[in-house]
Protein backbone atom coordinates (compact mmCIF):
# COMPACT_ATOMS: atom_id res chain seq x y z
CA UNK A 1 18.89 -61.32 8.94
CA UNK A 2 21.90 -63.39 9.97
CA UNK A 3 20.57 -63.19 13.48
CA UNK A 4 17.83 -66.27 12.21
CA UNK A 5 20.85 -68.78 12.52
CA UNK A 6 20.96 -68.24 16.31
CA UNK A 7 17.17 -67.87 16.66
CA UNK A 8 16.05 -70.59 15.26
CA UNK A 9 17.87 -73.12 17.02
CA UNK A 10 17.16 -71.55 20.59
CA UNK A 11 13.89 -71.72 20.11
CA UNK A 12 13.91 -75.11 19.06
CA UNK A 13 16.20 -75.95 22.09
CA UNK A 14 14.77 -73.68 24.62
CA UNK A 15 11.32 -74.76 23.58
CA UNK A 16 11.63 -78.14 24.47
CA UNK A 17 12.72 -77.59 28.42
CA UNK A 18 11.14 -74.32 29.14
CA UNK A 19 7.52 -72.74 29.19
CA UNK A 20 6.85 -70.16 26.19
CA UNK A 21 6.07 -67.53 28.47
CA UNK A 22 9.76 -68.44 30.13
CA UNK A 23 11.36 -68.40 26.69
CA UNK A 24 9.62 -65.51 25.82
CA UNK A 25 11.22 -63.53 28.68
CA UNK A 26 14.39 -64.52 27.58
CA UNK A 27 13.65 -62.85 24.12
CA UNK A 28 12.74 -59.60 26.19
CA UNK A 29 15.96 -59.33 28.00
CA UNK A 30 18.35 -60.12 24.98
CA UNK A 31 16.23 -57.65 22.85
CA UNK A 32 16.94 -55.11 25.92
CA UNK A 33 20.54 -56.02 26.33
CA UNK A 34 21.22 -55.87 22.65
CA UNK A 35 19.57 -52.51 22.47
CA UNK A 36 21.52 -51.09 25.49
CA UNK A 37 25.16 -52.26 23.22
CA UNK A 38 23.91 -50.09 20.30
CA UNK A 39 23.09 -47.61 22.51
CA UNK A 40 26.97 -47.51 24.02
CA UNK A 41 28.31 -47.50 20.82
CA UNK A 42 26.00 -45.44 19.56
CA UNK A 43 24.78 -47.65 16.61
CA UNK A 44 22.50 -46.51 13.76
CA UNK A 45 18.55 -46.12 14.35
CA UNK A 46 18.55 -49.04 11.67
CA UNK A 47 20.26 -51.26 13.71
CA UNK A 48 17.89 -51.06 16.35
CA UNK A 49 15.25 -52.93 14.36
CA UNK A 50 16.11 -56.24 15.27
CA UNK A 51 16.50 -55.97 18.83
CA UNK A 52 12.91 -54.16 19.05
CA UNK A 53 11.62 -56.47 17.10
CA UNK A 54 13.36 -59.18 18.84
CA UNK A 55 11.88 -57.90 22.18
CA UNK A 56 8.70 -57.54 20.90
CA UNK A 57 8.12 -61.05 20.12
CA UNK A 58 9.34 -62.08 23.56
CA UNK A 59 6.42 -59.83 24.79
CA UNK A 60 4.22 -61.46 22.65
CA UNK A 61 5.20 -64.97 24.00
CA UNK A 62 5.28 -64.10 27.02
CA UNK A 63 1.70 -62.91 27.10
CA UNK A 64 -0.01 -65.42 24.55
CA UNK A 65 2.39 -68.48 26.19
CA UNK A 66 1.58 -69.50 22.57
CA UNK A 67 4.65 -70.78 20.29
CA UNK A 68 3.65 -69.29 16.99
CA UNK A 69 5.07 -65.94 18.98
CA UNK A 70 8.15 -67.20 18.95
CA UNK A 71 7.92 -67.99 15.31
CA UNK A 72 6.57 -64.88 13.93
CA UNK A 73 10.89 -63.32 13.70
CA UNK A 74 12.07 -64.52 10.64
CA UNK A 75 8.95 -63.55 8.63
CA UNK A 76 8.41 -60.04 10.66
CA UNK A 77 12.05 -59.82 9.20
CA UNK A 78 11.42 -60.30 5.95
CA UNK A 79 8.41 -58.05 5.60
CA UNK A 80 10.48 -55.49 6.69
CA UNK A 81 12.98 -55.66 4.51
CA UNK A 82 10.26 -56.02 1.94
CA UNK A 83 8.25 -52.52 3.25
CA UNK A 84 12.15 -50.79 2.85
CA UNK A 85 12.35 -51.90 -0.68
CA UNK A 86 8.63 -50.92 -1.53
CA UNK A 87 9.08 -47.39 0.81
CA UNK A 88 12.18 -46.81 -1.71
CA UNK A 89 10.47 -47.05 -4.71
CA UNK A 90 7.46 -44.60 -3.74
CA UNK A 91 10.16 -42.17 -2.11
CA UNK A 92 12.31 -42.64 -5.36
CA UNK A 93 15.28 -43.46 -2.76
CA UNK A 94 16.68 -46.92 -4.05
CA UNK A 95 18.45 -48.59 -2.05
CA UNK A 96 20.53 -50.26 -4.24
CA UNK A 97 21.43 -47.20 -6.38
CA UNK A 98 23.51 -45.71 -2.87
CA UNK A 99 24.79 -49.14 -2.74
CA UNK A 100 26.36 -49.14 -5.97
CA UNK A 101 27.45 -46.02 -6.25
CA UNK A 102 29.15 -46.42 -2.71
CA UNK A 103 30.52 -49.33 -4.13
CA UNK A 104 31.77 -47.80 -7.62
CA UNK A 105 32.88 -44.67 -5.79
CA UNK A 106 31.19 -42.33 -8.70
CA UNK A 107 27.61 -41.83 -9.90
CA UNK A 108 26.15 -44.33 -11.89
CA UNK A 109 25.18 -43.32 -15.56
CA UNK A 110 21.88 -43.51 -16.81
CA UNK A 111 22.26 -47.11 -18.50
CA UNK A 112 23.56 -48.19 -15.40
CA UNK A 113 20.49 -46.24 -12.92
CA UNK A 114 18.02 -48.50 -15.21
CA UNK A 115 19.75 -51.52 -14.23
CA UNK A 116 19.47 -50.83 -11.06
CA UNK A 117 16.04 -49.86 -10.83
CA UNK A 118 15.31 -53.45 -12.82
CA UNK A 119 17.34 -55.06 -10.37
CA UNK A 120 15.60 -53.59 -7.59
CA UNK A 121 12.00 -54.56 -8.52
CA UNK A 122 13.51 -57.75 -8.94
CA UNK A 123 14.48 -57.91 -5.76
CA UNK A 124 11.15 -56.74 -4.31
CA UNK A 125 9.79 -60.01 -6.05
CA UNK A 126 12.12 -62.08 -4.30
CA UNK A 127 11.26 -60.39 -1.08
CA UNK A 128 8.15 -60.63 -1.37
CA UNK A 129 8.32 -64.68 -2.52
CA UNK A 130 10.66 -65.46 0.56
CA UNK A 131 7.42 -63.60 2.97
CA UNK A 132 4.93 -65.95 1.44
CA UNK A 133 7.23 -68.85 2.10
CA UNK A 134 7.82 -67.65 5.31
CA UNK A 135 4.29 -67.03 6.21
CA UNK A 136 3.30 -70.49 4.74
CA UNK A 137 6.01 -72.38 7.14
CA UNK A 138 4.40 -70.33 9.88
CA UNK A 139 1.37 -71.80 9.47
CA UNK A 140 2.33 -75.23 8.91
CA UNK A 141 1.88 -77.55 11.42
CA UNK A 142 5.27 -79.08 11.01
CA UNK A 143 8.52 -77.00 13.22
CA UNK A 144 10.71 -78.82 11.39
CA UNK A 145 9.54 -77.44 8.16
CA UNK A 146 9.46 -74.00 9.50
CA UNK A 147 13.19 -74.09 11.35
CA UNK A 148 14.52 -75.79 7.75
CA UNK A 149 13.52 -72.35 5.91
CA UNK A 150 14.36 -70.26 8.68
CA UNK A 151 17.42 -71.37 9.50
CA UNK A 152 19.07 -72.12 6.09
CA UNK A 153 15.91 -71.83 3.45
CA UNK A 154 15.99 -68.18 2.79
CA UNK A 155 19.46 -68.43 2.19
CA UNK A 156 19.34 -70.44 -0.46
CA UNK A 157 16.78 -68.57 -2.46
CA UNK A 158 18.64 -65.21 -1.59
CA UNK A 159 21.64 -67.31 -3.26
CA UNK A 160 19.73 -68.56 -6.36
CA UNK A 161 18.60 -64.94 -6.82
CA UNK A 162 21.86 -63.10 -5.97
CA UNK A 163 23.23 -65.94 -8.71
CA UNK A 164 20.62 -64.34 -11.58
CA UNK A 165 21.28 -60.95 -10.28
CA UNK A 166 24.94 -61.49 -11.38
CA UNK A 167 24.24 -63.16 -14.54
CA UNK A 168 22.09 -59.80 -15.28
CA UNK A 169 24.41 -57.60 -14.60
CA UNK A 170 27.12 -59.59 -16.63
CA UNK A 171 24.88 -60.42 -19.21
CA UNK A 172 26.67 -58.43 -22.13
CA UNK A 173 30.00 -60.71 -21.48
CA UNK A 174 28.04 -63.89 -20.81
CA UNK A 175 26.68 -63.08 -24.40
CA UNK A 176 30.11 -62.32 -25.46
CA UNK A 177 31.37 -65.54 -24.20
CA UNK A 178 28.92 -67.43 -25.60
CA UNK A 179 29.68 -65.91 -28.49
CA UNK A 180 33.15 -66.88 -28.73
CA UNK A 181 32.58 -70.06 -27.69
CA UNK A 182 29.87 -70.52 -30.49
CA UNK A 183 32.26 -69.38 -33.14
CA UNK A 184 35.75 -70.91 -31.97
CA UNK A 185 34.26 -73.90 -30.53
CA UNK A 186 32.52 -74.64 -34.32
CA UNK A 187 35.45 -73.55 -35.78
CA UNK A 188 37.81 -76.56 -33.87
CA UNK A 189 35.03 -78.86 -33.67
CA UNK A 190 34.75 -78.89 -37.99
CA UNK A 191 38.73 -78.63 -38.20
CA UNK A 192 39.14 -81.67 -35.52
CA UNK A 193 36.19 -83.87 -37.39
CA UNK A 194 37.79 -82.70 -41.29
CA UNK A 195 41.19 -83.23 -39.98
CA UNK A 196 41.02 -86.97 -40.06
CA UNK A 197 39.20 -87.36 -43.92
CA UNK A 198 41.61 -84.73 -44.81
CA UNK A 199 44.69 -86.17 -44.01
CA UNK A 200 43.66 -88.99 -45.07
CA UNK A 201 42.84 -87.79 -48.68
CA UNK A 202 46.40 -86.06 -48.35
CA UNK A 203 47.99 -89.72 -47.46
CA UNK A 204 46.44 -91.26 -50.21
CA UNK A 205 47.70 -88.51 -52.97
CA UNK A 206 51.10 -89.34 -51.39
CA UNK A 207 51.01 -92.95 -51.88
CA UNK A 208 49.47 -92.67 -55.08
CA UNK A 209 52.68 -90.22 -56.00
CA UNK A 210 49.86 -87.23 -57.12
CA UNK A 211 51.60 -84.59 -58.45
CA UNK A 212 49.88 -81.90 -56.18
CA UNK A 213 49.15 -84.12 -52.60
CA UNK A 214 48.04 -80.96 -50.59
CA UNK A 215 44.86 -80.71 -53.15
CA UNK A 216 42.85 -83.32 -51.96
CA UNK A 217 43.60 -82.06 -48.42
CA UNK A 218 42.21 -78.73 -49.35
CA UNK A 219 39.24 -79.75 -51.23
CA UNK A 220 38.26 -81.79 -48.04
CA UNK A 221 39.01 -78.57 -45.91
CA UNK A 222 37.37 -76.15 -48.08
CA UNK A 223 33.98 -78.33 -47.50
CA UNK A 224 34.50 -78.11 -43.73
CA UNK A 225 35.16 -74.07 -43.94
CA UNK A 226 32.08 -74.11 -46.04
CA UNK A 227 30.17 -76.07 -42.98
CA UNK A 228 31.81 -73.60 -40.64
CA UNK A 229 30.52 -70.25 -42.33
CA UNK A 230 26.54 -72.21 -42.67
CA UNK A 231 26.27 -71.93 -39.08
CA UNK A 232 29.02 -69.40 -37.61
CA UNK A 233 27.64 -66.66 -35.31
CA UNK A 234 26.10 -64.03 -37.20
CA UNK A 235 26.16 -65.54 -40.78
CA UNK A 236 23.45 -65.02 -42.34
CA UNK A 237 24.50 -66.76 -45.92
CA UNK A 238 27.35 -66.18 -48.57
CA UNK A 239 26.65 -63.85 -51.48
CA UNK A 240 29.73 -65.27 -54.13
CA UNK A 241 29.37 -63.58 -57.59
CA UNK A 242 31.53 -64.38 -60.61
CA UNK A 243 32.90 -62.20 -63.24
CA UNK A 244 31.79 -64.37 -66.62
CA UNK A 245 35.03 -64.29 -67.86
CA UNK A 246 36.36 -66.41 -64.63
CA UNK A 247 37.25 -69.77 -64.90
CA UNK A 248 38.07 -71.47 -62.04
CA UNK A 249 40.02 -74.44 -63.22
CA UNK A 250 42.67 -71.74 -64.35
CA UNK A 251 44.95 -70.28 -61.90
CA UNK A 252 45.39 -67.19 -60.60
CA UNK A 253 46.92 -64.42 -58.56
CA UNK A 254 43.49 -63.74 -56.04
CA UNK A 255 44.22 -59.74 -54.98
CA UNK A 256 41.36 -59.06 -51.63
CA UNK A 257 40.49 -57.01 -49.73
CA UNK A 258 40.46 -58.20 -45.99
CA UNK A 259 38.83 -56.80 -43.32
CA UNK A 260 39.04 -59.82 -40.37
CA UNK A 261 41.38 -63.33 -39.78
CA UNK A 262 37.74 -64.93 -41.18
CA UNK A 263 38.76 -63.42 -44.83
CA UNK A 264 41.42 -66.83 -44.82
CA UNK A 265 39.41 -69.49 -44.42
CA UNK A 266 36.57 -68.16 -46.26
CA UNK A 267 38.96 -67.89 -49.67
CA UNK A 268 39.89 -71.18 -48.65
CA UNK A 269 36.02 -72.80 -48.77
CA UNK A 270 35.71 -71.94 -52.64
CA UNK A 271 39.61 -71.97 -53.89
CA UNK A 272 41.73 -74.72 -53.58
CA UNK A 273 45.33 -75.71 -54.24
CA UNK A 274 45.71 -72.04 -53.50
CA UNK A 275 49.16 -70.52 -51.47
CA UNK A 276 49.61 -67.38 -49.23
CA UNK A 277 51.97 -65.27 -47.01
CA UNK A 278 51.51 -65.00 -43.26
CA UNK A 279 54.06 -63.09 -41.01
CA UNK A 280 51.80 -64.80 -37.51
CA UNK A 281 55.07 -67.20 -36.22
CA UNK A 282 52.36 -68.87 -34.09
CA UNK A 283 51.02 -70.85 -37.67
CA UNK A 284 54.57 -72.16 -37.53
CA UNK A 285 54.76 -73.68 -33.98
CA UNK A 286 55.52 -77.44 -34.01
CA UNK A 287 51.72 -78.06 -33.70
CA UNK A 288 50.44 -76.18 -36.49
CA UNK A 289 53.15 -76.07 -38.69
CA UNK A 290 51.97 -79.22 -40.53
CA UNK A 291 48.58 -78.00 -41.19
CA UNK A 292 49.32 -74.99 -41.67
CA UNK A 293 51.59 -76.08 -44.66
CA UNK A 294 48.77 -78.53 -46.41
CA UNK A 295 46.71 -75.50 -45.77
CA UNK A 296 48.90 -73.50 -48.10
CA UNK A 297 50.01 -71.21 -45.61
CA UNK A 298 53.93 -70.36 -46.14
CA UNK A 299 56.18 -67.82 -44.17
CA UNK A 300 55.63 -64.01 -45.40
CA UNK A 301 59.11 -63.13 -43.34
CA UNK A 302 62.06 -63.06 -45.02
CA UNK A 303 63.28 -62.15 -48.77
CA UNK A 304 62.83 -65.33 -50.15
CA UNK A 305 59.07 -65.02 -49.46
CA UNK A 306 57.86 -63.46 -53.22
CA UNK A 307 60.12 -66.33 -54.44
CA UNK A 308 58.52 -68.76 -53.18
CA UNK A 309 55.29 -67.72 -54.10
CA UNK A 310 56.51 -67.23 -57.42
CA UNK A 311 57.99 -70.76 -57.77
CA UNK A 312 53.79 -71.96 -56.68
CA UNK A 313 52.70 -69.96 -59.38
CA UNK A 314 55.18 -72.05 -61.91
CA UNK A 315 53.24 -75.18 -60.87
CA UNK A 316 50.14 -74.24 -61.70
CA UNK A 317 49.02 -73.17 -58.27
CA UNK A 318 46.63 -70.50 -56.84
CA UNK A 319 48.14 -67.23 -54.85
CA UNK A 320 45.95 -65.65 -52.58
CA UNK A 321 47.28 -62.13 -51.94
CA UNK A 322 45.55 -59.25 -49.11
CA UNK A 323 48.02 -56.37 -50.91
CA UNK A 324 46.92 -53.98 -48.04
CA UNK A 325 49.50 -56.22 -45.82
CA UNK A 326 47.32 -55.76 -42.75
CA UNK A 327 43.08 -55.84 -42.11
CA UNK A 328 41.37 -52.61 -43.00
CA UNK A 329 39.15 -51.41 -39.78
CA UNK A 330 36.05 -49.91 -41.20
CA UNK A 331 36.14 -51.87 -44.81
CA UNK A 332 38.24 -48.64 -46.76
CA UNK A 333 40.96 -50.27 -48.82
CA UNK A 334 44.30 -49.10 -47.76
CA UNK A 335 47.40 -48.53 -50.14
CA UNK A 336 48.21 -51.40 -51.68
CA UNK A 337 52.01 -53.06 -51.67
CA UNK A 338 53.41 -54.04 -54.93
CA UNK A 339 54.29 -57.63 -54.32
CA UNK A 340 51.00 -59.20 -56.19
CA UNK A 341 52.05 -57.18 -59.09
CA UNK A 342 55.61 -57.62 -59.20
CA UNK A 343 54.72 -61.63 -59.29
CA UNK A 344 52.05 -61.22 -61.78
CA UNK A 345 54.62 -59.49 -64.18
CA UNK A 346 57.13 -62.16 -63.45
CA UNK A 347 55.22 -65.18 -63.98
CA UNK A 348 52.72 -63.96 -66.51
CA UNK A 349 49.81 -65.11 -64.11
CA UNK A 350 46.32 -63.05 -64.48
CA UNK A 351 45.56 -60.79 -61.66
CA UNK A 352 42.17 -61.86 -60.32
CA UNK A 353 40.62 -59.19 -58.07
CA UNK A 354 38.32 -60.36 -55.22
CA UNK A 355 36.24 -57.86 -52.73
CA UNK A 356 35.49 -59.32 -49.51
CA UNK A 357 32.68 -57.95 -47.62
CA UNK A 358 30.78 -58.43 -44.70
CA UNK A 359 33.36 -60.42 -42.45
CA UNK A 360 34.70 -57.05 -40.45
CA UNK A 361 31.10 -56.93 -38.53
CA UNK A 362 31.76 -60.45 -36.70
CA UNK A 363 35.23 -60.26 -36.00
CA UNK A 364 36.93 -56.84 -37.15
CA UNK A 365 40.90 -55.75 -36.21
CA UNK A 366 41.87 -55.21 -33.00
CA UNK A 367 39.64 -57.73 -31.32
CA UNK A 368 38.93 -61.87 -31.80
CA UNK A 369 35.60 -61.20 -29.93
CA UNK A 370 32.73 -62.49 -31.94
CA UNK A 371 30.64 -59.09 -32.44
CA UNK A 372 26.69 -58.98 -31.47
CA UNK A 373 25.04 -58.11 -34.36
CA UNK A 374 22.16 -58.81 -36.89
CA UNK A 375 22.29 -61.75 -39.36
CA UNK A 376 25.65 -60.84 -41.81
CA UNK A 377 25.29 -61.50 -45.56
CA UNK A 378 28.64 -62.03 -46.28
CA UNK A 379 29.36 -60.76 -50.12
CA UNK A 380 32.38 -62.51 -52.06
CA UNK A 381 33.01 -61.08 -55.51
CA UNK A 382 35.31 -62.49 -57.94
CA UNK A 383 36.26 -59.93 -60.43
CA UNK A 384 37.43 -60.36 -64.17
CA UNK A 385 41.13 -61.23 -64.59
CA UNK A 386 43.43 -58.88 -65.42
């Protein structure tokens, strides 16, 4: 195949000073002389198809004196590359299966034999395209045409098509990429565009000496998570249910259940002025740390931790609570830790129980991969306080 960015410019060259018939004869003899090297080192029967064919042609040229002979290669070629592809699929040999599997060093499993028997017929498509356009440049009257696709044409559509080979054989991470890049990317964008309203809702409580300045920030951010979870990857809509006896201008203790890092800011889109533990140091860098603290979000390390809660809950602030202390993997609750209770017998706050469903199918623990999966109706229910 490779041996086309040689040809092609002899003949062009040769062409031009010698007789056909002359250039043909040339042909013969490096067909011969190539031959006779695979023959020393006793080189594969394969690897004699190019010199035969190579000789051949010089035959043909030499007879006919007519130039088409000499540009009959490249497309003689690529038929026979497309009759190996074709002869694979009747003999149920595929080429490309040995490939792989020489390549893999192991058998390929029966996901991975479909692939590869997609990928072939794909690429007897592309073979057979690249004959047409070779046959077609044949037969045009213009040698420049023909030498441009012979020379570096067929290249460039064995590129384009090795490119979509790839991107089929990846596609299951391209999806996962684009994915993640769906959900993160909408999750900064609607932080970066609420960031600016926000703080400046949070500026304007400070000037105007508000007793609670960090509400206004979260009312503006709980609009934005609400934008966020409309059109997040594999969202199809949020069921919220209220026990009748809630009222949400009291304030609580919120006990949930958590199943993925979404479970924050989606108790943050309906509850506001609302305060919770974290033990992730990366919420406190010196980039986040700010936001993170208008957010509500307060260190979970250290003793003082319950305290501080518990001094929130004094002034008439929310506490949000996950009492399993860590994300449950397959939605079972897990034992619960006693801190929600301990503060709710301290402060005399109701208990309000939440169940949180839906969220460990999009991102569950162990992974921040964005999961492929049907349209999610995430179900929020707010129980009766206790």
């Amino acid at each position: 195949m490779f041996a086309t960015l040689v040809y092609v410019p002899f003949i062009l060259i040769a062409s031009r000073y010698y007789p056909v018939a002359t250039v043909g004869m040339a042909l013969i003899a490096a067909g011969l002389g190539w031959a006779v090297v695979l023959l020393l080192h006793r080189g594969k029967a394969e690897n004699f198809v190019s010199p035969v064919v190579l000789a051949l042609l010089g035959i043909g040229a030499w007879v006919s004196g007519d130039f088409i002979a000499l540009k009959l290669y490249p497309l003689l070629l690529s038929l026979l590359f497309l009759l190996y592809f074709i002869t694979a699929v009747v003999t149920k040999r595929y080429l490309l299966i040995a490939w792989v599997e020489k390549f893999k060093k192991r058998p390929l499993t029966g996901a991975e034999r479909r692939d590869v028997i997609v990928s072939h017929w794909f690429w007897i498509a592309v073979l057979g395209v690249n004959s047409s356009l070779h046959l077609y440049f044949l037969l045009e009257s213009s040698t420049f045409l023909w030498a441009l696709y012979s020379f570096g044409g067929w290249y460039l559509l064995f590129g384009a098509a090795m490119a979509l080979q790839i991107l089929f054989v990846h596609r299951a991470r391209i999806r996962q990429w684009a994915r993640n890049l769906w959900g993160y990317g909408l999750f900064c964008g609607v932080i970066v565009l609420g960031f600016l309203p926000a703080m400046g809702g949070y500026l304007f409580n400070v000037i105007t000496r508000a007793p609670k300045p960090h509400v206004l920030f979260q009312r503006i951010t709980a609009a934005v998570f609400r934008v966020f979870f409309r059109y997040a990857p594999g969202v199809g809509a949020i069921d919220l249910q209220m026990h009748p006896d809630y009222d949400p201008d009291k304030h609580y203790i919120y006990v949930a259940s958590h199943e993925s890092w979404l479970d924050y800011p989606l108790m943050g889109a309906y509850i506001t002025d609302l305060f919770h533990l974290t033990n992730k140091k990366s919420a406190f860098s010196w980039l986040l740390r700010p936001i993170a603290t208008l957010l509500g979000v307060m260190d979970g390390i250290g003793i003082n931790a319950l305290h501080a809660l518990l001094q929130k809950l004094r002034e008439g602030s929310n506490v949000l609570i996950f009492p399993e202390g860590s994300r449950s993997p397959d939605g079972a609750l897990l034992p619960f830790k006693k801190g929600a209770f301990s503060l709710a017998l301290q402060s005399g706050v109701p208990i309000v129980p939440v169940v949180i469903s839906g969220t460990r199918y999009l991102v569950p623990k162990g992974t921040f991969s964005w999961q492929k999966v049907k349209p999610v109706v995430i179900k929020i229910r707010i129980g009766e306080p206790m």
